[in-house]
Protein backbone atom coordinates (compact mmCIF):
# COMPACT_ATOMS: atom_id res chain seq x y z
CA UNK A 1 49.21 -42.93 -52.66
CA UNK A 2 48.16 -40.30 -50.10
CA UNK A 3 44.97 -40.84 -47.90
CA UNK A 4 42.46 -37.93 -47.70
CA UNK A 5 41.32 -37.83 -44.21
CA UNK A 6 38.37 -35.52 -42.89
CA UNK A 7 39.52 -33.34 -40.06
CA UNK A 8 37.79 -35.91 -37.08
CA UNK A 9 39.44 -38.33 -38.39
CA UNK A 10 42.88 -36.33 -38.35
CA UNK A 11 41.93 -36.47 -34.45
CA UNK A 12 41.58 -40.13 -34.09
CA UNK A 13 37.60 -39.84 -34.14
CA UNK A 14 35.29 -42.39 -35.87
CA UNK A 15 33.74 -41.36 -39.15
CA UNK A 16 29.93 -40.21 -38.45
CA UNK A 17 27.57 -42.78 -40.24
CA UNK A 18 24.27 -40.54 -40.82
CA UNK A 19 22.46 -43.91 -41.21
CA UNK A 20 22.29 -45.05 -37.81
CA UNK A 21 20.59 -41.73 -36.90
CA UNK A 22 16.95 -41.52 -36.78
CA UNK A 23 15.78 -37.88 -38.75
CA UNK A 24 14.80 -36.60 -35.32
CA UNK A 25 18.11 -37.30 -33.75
CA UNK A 26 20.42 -35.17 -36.51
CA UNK A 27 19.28 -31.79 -34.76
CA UNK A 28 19.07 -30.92 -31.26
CA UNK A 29 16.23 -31.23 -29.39
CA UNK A 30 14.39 -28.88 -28.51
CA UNK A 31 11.13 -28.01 -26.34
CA UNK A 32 8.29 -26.58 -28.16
CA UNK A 33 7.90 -22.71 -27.40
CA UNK A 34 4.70 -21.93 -25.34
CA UNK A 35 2.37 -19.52 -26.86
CA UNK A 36 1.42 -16.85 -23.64
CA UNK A 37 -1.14 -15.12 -23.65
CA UNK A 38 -2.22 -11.80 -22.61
CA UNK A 39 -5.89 -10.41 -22.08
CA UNK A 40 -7.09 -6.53 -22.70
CA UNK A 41 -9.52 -7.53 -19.83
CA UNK A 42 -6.36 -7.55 -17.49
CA UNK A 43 -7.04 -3.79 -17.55
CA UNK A 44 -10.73 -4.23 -16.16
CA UNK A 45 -9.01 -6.19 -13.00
CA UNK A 46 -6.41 -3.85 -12.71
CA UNK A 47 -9.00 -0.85 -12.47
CA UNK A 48 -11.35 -2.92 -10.24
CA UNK A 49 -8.39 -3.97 -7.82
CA UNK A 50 -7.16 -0.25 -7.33
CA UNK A 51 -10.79 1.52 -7.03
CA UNK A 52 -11.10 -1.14 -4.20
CA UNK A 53 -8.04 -0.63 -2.96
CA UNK A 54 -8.77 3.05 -2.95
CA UNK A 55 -12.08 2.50 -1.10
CA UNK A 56 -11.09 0.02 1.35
CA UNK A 57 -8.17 2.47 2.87
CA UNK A 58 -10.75 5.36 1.91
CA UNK A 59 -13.11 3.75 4.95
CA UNK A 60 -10.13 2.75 7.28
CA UNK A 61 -8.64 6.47 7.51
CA UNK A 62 -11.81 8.08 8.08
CA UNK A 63 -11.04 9.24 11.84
CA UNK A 64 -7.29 10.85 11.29
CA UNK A 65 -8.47 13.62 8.72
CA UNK A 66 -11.17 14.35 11.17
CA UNK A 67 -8.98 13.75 14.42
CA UNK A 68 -9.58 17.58 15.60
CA UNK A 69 -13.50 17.60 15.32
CA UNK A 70 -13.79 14.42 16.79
CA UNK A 71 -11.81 15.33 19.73
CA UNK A 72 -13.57 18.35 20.29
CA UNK A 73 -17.13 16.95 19.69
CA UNK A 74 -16.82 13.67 21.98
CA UNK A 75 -14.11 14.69 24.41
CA UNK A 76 -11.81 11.95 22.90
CA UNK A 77 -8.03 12.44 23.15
CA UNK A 78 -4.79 11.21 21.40
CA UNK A 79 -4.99 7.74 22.11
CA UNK A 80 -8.35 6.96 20.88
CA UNK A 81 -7.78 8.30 17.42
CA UNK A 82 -4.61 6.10 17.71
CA UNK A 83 -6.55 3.24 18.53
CA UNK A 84 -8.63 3.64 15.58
CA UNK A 85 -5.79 3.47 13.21
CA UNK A 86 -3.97 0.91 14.94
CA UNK A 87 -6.44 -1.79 14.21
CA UNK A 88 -5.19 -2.46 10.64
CA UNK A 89 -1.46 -2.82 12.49
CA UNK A 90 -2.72 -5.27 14.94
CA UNK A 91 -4.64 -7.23 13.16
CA UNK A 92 -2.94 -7.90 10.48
CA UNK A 93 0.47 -9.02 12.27
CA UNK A 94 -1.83 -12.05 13.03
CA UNK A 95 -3.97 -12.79 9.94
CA UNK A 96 -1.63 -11.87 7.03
CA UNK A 97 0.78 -14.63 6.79
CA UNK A 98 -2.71 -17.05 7.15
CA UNK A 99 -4.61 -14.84 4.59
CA UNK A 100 -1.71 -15.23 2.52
CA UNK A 101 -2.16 -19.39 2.50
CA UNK A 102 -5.69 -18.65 1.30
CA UNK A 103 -5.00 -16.06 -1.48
CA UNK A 104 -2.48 -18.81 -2.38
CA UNK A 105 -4.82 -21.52 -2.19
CA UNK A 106 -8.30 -20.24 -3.27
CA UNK A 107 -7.15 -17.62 -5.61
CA UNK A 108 -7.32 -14.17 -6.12
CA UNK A 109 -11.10 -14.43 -7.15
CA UNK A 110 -11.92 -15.58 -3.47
CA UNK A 111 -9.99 -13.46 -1.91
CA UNK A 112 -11.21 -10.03 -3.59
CA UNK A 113 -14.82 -11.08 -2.30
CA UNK A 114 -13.73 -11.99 0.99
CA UNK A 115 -12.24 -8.11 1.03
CA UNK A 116 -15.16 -6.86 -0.19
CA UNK A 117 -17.99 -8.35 2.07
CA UNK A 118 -15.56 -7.39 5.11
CA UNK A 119 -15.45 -3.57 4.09
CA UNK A 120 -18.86 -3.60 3.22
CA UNK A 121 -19.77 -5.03 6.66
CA UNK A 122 -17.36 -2.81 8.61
CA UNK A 123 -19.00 0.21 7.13
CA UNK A 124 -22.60 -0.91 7.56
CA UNK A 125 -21.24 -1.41 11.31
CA UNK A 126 -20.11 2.16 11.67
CA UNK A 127 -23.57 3.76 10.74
CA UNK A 128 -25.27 2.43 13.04
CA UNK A 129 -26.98 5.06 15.28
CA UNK A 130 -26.28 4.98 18.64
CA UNK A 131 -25.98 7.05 21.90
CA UNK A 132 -22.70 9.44 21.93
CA UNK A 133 -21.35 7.41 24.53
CA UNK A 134 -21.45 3.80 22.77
CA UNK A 135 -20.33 5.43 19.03
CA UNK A 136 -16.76 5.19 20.00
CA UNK A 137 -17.76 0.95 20.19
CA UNK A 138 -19.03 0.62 17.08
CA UNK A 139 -16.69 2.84 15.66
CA UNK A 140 -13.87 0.47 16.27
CA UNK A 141 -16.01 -2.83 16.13
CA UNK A 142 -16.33 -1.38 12.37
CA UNK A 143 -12.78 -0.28 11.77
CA UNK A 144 -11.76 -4.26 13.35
CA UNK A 145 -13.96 -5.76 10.03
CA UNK A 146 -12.20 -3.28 7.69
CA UNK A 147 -8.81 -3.62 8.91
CA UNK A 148 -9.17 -7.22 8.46
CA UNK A 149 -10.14 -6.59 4.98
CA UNK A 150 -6.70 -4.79 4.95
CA UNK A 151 -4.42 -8.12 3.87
CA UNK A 152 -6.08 -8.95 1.24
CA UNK A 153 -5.58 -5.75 -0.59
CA UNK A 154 -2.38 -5.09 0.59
CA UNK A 155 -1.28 -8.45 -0.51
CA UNK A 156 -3.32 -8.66 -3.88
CA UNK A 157 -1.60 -6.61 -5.98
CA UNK A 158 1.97 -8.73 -6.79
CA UNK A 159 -0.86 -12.05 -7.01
CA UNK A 160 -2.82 -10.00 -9.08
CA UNK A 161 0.22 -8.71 -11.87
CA UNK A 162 2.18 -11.75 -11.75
CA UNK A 163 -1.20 -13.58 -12.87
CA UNK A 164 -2.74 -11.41 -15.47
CA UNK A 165 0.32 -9.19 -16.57
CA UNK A 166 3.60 -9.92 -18.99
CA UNK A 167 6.63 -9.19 -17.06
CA UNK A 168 7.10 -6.17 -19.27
CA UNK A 169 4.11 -4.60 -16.90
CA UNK A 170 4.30 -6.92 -14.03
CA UNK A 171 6.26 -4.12 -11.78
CA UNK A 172 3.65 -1.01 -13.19
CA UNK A 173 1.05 -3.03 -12.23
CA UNK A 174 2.11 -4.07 -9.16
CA UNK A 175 2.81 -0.35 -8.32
CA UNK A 176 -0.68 1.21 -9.76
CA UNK A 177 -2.83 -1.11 -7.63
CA UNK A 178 -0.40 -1.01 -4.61
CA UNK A 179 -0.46 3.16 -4.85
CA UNK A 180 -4.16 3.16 -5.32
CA UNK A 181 -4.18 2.99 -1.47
CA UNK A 182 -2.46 6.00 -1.62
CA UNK A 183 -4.94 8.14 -3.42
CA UNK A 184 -7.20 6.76 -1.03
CA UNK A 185 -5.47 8.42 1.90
CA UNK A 186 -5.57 11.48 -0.23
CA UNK A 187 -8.72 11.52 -0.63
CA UNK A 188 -10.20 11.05 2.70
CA UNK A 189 -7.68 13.98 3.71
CA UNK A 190 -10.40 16.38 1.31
CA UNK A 191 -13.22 14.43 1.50
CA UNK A 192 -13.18 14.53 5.25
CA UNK A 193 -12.53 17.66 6.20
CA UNK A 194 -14.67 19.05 2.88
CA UNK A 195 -17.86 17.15 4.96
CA UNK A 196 -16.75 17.00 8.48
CA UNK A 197 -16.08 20.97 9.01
CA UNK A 198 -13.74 21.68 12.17
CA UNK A 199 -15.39 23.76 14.95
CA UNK A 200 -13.95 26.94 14.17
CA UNK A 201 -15.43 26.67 10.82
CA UNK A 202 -18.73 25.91 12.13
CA UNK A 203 -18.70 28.57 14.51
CA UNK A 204 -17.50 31.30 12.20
CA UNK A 205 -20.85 30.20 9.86
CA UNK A 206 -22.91 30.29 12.88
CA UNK A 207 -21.73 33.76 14.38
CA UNK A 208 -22.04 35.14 10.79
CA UNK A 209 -26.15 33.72 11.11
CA UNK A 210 -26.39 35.43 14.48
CA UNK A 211 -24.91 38.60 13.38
CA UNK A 212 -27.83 38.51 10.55
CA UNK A 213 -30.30 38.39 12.90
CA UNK A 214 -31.05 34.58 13.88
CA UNK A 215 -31.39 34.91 17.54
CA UNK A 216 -30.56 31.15 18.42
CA UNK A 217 -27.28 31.06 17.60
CA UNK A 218 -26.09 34.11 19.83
CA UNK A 219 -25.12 31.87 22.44
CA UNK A 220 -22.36 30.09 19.84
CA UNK A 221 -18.80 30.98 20.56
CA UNK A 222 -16.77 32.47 17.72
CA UNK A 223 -13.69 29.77 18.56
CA UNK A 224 -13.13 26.50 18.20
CA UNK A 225 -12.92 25.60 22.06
CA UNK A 226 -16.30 24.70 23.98
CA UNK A 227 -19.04 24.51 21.52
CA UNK A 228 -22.88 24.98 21.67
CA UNK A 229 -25.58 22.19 21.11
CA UNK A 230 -26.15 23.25 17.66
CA UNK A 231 -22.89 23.13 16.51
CA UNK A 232 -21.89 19.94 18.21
CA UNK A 233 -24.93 18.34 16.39
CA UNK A 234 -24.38 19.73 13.43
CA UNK A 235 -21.28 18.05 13.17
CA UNK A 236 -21.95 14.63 14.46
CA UNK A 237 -24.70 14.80 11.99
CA UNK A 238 -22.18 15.47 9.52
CA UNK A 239 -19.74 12.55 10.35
CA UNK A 240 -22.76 10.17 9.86
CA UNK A 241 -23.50 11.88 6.52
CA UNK A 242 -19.92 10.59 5.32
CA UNK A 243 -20.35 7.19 7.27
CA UNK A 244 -23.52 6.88 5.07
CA UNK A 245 -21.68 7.78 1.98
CA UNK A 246 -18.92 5.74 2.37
CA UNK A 247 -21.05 2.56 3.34
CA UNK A 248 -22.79 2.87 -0.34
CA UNK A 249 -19.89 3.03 -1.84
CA UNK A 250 -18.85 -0.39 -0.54
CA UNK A 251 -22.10 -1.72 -0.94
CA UNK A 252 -21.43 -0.27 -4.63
CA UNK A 253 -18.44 -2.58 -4.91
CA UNK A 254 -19.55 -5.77 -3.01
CA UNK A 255 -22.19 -5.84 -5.90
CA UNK A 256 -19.87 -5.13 -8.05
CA UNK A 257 -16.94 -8.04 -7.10
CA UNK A 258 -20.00 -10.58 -6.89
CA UNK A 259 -20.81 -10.33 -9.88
CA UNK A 260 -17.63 -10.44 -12.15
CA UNK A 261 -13.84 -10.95 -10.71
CA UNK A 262 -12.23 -13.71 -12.11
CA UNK A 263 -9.24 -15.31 -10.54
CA UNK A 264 -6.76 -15.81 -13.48
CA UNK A 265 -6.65 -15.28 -17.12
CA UNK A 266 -7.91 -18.44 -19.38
CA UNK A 267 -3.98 -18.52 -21.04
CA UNK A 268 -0.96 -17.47 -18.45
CA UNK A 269 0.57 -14.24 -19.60
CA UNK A 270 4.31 -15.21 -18.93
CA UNK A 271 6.82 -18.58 -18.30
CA UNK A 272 6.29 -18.22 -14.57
CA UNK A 273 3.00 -17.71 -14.05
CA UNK A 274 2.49 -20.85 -15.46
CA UNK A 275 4.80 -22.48 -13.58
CA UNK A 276 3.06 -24.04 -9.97
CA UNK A 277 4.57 -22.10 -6.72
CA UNK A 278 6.18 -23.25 -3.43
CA UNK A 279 2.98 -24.65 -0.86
CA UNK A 280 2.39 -22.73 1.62
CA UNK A 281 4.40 -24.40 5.08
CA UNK A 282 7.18 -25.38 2.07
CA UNK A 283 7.09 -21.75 1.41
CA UNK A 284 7.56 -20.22 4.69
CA UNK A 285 9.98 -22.60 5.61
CA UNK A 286 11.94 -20.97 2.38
CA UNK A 287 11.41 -17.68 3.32
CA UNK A 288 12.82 -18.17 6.78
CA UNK A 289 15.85 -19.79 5.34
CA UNK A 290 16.42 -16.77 3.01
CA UNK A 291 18.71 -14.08 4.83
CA UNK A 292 19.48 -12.62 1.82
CA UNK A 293 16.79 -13.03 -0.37
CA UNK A 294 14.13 -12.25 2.17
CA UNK A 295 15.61 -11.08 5.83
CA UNK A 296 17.55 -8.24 4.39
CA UNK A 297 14.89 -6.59 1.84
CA UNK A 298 11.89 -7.33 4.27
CA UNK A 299 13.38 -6.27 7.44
CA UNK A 300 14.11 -2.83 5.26
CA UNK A 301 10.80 -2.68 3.87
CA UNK A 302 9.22 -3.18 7.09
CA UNK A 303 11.03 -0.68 9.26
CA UNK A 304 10.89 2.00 6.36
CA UNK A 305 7.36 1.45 5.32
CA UNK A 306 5.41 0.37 8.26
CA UNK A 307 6.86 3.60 10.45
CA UNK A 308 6.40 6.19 7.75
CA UNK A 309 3.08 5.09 6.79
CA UNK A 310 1.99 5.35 10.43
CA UNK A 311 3.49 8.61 10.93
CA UNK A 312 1.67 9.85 8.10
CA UNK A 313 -1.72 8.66 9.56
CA UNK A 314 -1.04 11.02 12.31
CA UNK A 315 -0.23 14.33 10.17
CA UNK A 316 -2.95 16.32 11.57
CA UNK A 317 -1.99 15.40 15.33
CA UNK A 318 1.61 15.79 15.03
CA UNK A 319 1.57 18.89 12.65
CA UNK A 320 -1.03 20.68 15.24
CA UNK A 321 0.74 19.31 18.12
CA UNK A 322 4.40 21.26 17.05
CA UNK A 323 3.54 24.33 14.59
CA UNK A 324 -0.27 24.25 14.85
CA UNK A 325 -1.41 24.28 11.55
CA UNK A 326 -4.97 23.73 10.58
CA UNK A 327 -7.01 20.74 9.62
CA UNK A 328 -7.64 21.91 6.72
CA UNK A 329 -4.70 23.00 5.70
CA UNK A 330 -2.78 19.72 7.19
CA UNK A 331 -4.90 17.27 4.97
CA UNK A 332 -3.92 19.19 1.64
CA UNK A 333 -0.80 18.47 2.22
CA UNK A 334 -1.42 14.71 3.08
CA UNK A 335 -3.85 15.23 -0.33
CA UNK A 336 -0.56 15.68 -2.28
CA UNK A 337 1.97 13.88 -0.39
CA UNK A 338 -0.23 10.75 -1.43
CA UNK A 339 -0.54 11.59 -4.79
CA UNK A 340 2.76 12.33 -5.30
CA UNK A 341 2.83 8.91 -4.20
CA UNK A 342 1.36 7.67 -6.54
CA UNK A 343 3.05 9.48 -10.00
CA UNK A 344 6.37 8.58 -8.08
CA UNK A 345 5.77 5.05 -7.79
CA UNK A 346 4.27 4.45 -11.19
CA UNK A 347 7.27 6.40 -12.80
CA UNK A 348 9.84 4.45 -10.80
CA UNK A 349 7.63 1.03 -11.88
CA UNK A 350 7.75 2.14 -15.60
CA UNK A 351 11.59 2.46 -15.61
CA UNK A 352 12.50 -0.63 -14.00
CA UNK A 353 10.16 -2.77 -16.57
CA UNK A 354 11.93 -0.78 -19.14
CA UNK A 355 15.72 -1.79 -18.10
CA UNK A 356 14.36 -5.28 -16.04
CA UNK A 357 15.63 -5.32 -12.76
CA UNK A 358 18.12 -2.77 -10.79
CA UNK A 359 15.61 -2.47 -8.30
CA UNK A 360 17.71 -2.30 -4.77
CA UNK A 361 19.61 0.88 -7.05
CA UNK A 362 16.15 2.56 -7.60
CA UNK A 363 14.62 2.64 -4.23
CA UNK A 364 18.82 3.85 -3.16
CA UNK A 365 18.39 6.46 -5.54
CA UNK A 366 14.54 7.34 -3.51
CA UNK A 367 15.73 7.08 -0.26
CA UNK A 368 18.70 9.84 -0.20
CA UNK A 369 16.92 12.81 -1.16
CA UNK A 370 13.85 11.46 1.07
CA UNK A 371 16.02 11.36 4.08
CA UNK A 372 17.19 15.06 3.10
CA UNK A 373 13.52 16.29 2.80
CA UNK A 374 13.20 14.14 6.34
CA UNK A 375 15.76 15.88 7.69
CA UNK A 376 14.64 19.74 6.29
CA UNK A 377 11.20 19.38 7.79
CA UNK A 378 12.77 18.29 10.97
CA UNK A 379 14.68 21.54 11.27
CA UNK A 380 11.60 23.53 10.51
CA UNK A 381 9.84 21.95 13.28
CA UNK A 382 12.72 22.26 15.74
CA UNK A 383 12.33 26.25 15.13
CA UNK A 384 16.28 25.77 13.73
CA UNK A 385 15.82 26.55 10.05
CA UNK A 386 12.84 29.35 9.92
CA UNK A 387 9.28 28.38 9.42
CA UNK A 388 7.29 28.94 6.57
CA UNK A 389 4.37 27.25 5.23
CA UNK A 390 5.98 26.95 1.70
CA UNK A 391 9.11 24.87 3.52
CA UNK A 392 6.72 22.60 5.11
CA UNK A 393 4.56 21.88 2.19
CA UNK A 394 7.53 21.15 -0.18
CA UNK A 395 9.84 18.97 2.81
CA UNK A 396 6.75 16.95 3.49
CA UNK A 397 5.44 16.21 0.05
CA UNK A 398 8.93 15.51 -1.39
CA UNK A 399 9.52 13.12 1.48
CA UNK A 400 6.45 11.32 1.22
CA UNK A 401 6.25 10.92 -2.44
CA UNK A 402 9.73 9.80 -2.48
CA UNK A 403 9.51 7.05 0.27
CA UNK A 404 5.61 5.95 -1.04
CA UNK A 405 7.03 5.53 -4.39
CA UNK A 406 9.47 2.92 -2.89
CA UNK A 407 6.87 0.27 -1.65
CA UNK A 408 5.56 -1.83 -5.08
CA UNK A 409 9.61 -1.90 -6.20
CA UNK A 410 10.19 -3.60 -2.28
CA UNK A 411 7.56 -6.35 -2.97
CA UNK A 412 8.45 -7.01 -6.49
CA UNK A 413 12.02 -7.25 -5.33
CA UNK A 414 11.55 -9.49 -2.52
CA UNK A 415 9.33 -11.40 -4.94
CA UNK A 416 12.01 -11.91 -7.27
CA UNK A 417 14.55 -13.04 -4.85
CA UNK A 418 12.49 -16.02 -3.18
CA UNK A 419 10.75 -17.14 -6.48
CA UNK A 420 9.52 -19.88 -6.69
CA UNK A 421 7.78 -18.95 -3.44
CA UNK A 422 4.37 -17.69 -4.42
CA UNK A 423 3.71 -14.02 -4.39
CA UNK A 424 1.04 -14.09 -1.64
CA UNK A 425 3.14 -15.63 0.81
CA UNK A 426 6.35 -13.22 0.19
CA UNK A 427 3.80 -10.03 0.25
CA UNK A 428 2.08 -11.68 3.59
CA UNK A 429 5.37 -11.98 5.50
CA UNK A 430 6.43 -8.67 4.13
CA UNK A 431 2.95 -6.86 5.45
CA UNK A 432 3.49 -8.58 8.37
CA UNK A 433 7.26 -6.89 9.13
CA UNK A 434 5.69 -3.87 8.08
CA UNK A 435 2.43 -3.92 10.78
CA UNK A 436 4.73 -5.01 13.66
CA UNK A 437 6.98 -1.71 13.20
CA UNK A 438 3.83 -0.09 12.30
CA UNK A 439 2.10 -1.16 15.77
CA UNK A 440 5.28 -0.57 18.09
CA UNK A 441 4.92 3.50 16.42
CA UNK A 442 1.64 3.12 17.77
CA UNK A 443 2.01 1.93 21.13
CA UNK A 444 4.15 4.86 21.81
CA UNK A 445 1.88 7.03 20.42
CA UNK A 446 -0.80 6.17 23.39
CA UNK A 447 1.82 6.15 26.11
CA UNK A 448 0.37 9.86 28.08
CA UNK A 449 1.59 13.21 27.06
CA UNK A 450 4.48 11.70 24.96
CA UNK A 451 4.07 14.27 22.26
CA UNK A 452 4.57 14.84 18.95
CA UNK A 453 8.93 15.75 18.66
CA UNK A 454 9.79 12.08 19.13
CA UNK A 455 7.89 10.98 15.58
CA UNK A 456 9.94 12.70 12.98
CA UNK A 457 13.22 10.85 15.11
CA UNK A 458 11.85 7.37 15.17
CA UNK A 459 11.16 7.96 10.86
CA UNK A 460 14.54 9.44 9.98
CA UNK A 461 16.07 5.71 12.21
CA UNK A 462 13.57 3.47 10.18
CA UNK A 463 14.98 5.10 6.65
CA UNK A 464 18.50 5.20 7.69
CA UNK A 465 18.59 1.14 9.20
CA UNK A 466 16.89 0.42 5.68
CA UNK A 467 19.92 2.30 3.27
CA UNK A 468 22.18 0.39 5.70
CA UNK A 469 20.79 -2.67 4.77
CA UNK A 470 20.00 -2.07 1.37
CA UNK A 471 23.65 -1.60 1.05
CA UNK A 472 24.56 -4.92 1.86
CA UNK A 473 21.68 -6.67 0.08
CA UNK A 474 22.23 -8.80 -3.02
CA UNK A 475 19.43 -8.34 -5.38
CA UNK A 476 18.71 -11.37 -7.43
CA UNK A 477 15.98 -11.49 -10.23
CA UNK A 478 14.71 -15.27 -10.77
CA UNK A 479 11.44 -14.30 -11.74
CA UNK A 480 12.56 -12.23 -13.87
CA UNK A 481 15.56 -14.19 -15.73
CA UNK A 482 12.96 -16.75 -16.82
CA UNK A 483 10.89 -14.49 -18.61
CA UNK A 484 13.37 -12.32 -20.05
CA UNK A 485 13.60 -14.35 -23.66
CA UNK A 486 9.99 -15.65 -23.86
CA UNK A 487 8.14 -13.61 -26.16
CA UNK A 488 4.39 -12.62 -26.40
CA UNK A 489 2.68 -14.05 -29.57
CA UNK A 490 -1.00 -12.99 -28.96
CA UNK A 491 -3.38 -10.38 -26.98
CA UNK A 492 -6.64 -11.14 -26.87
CA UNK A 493 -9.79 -9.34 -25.16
């Protein structure tokens, strides 16, 4: 008589006995899925971040639009315009890896205010009125307080998405508050210029009031070399006109940040954001250990973001200085390098939260036809290609939007690649690669009558020694990978 045997026991396996099961042991356990949260009120930080952002680098690049005028009005020279800029470099090389340990620790509430009272105070500092020969003190005792609001900003906007954003938007957001500083630039390139008129602008009005019959101003010159009392005053008065109009604005926002900022949402938005970060020594010490992850991507951001960006500071110097174009004309085309910026970076944002990831193959994909425009407008300056003002708009704005659009995809990659290293940290050590280049550009700039040629050189080496590396980096996306399958259940206000 035959023996029906099931097929385990074919195998030599025991027959299962159900009964000695409990009901919760027949089925595999599983963890409970976490309901995340995320908050329309993410938007109202987002905006608030970016209009700060906007006004904080709106009040540290008030001198370069204005570098001509200024010159002309209180016999400065090169270097003290490039002293003015280079206290955000300095700076922050020694207070952004420390700032980072208290965005990490106090949270992004307390660090927001901290930016804001610092800008506020820098400005108020600026408008003070003083003697001609003690404004260029408090002009960089004020830019000192601003550029130490600088980290905070700068190093915000990956604590900012990663805290209040899905990682469907984490990148975009990263990218519209980080390109906010941007349109800042932009718009102190018209703003300034619009209120600070260059002295051949002034002189022209004034000559056209003498010819009409105003006998005080017939002593005025019609050029914009040695200028009259009038004009000269005219002008200063209009540089404290902006000073005063920038301070309110500040003040505007101080108010503001006091009185509603919160630090996180009341429900995470994603798996990681709930999950605690790396302390801060723990975290460094990571970071430091991380060629790969960290050296390769930060030493490329920092040599191809911190030269560039100081280069571009310096437009209206270096474009005067080798085909002598105008202020005015010079800051409309920092007006829309910098937005192109902006549209560049949130396009290349939106496209790499739509596929997740493939960032090292997006910023490739920048950096070629930057290096091209680089290499156009370098010919036009050498007098090898033939000038045109047409050529120099489109080499310079391509190039700039191309290489600004590049700088939220860096931190969110590096961010990525060391998590679970918290986001202030990463951005801190990443700012601070990208002041050090940014302050070496600016040493040279104040060695005497160094000229202008040698810029253009030492940006096309910082973007080609960042493809090289790019080329050999690994991009990894741990952040990412753990919030790929978690779904969003509920939005809320």
């Amino acid at each position: 008589m035959g023996i029906n045997l099931s097929k385990n026991e074919e195998k030599g396996y025991a027959p299962l006995d159900a009964s000695s099961f409990d009901d919760d042991q027949l089925y595999e356990e599983e963890e409970p899925v976490e309901e995340h949260v995320v908050y329309k009120r993410r938007f109202y930080i987002l905006v608030m971040f970016s209009v700060a952002s906007i006004a904080q680098i709106l009040i540290w690049n008030f001198w370069a639009p204005v570098a001509s005028t200024a010159m002309n009005i209180f016999g400065w020279n090169q270097a003290d315009i490039a002293l003015l800029s280079v206290w955000g470099g300095v700076i922050s090389v020694f207070v952004c890896i420390p700032f980072a340990g208290i965005m990490d620790k106090f949270g992004l509430r307390v660090m927001f205010l901290i930016a804001e009272t610092l800008g506020f105070i820098g400005a108020a500092i600026r408008c003070i009125p003083v003697a001609e020969e003690y404004l260029k003190w408090t002009a960089n005792i004020g830019q000192a307080f601003i550029a130490l609001a600088g980290p905070f900003l700068v190093q915000g906007p990956s604590l900012m998405s990663a805290a209040w954003f899905p990682s469907y938007q984490r990148t975009t957001a990263t990218a519209i508050a980080q390109t906010s500083m941007g349109f800042g630039v932009a718009i102190s390139f018209i703003l300034g210029p619009w209120v600070v008129q260059d002295s051949a602008t002034v002189n022209n009005k004034t000559m056209n009031v003498s010819q009409s019959g105003d006998s005080n101003f017939e002593h005025l010159p019609f050029d914009s070399g040695p200028i009259g009392p009038v004009v000269k005053q005219k002008q200063i008065s209009d540089i404290y006109r902006l000073l005063y109009i920038e301070c309110a604005m500040m003040a505007i926002l101080c108010i503001a940040a006091w009185i509603y900022f919160p630090a996180k949402p009341p429900t995470p938005p994603s798996v990681s954001a709930s999950k605690t970060r790396e302390e801060f020594l723990p975290g460094v010490k990571k970071l430091i250990r991380s060629p790969n992850n960290f050296w390769i991507p930060g030493i490329a951001y920092g040599i191809s973001i911190g030269v560039p960006n100081t280069w571009a500071t310096q437009l209206v110097i270096m474009f005067q200085g080798t085909v002598g174009l105008p202020q005015d004309t010079i800051s409309w085309i920092a007006f829309y390098t910098y937005c192109g910026g902006v549209i560049g970076a949130f396009t290349a944002s939106r496209c790499i939260d739509h596929i997740g990831g493939k960032m090292r193959v997006v910023i490739l994909i920048l950096f070629v036809p930057a290096i091209i425009a680089l290499i156009w407008l370098m010919l036009i300056i050498a007098d090898i290609v033939q000038y045109n003002l047409v050529s120099i708009y489109l080499s310079t704005v391509l190039y700039g939007t191309l290489m600004k659009s590049s700088r939220p995809i860096f931190l969110e990659m590096a961010c990525e690649g060391v998590y679970p290293v918290a986001e202030g940290i990463t951005v801190g050590s990443l700012n601070w690669l990208d002041n050090c280049y940014g302050c070496v550009f600016f040493f040279i700039m104040m060695i005497p009558n160094i000229g202008q040629h040698w810029m253009n050189w030492a940006v096309l080496a910082s973007m080609l020694i960042a493809v090289v590396l790019l080329l050999v980096f690994k991009e990894e996306s741990k952040r990412l990978e753990e919030d790929r399958n978690v779904a969003i259940f509920n939005e809320q206000q």
